[in-house]
C-alpha atoms as a PDB file:
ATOM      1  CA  UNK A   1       5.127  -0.992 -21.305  1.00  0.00           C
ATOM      2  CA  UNK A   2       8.491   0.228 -20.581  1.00  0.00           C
ATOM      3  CA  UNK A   3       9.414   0.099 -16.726  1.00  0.00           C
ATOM      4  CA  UNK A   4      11.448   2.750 -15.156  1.00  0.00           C
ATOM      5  CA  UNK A   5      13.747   3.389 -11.758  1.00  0.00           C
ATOM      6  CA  UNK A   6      11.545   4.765  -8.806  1.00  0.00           C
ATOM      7  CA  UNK A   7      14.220   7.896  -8.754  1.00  0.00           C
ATOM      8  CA  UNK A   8      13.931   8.742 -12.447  1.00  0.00           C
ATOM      9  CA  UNK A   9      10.147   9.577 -12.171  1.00  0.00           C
ATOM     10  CA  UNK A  10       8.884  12.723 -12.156  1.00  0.00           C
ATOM     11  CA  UNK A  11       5.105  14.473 -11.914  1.00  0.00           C
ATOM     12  CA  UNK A  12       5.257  16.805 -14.154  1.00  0.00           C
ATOM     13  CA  UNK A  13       2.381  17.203 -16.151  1.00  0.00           C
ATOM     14  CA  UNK A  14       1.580  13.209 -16.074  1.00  0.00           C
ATOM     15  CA  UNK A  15      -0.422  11.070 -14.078  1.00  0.00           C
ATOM     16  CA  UNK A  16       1.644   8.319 -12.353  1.00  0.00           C
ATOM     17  CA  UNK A  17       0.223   4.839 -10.993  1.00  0.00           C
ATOM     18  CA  UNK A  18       3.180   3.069  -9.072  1.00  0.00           C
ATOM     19  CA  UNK A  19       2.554  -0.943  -9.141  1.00  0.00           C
ATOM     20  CA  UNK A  20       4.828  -2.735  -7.113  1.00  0.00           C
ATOM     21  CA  UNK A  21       5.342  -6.313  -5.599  1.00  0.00           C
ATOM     22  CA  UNK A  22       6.195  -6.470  -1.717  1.00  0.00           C
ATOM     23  CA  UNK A  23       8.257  -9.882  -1.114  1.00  0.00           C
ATOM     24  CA  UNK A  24       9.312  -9.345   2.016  1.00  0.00           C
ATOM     25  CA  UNK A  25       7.461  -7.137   4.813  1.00  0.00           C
ATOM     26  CA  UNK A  26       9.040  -6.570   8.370  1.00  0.00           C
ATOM     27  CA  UNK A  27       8.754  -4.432  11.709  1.00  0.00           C
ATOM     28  CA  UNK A  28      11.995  -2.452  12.554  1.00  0.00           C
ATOM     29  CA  UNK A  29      10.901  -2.096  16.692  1.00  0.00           C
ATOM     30  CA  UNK A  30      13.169  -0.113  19.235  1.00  0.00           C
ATOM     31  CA  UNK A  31      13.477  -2.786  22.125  1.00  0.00           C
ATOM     32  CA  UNK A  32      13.633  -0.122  25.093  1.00  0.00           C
ATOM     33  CA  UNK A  33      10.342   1.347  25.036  1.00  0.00           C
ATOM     34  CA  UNK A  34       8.535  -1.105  22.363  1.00  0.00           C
ATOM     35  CA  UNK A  35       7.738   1.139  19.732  1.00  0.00           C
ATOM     36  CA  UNK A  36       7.954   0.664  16.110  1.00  0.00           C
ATOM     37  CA  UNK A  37      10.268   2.320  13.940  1.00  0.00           C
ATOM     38  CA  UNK A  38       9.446   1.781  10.750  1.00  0.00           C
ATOM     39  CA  UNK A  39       8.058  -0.700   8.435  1.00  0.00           C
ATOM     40  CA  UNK A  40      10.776  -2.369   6.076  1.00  0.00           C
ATOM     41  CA  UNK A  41       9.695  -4.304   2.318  1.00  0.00           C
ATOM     42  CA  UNK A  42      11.843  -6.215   0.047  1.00  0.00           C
END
C-alpha cells in the first residue's frame, strides 16, 4: 500500500478511506468566558 501526504489527495473519481493514528489529543479553551476553541491531535 503506498501512503500519501494528506494535501496531495484528491476525490476525483475515487473513493478515499483516511486511517490515521491520534497520539496526542488536547482542548485549546479561551480562559475568559470558558469556551473551547478547538480540539488539537498530534
Amino acid at each position: 500500500m503506498a501512503y500519501k501526504k494528506l494535501s496531495e489527495l484528491t476525490t476525483r473519481g475515487h473513493t478515499l478511506n483516511n486511517k490515521a493514528k491520534v497520539m496526542r489529543m488536547w482542548d485549546s479553551i479561551n480562559p475568559s468566558p470558558d469556551e473551547l476553541i478547538s480540539i488539537d491531535m498530534i
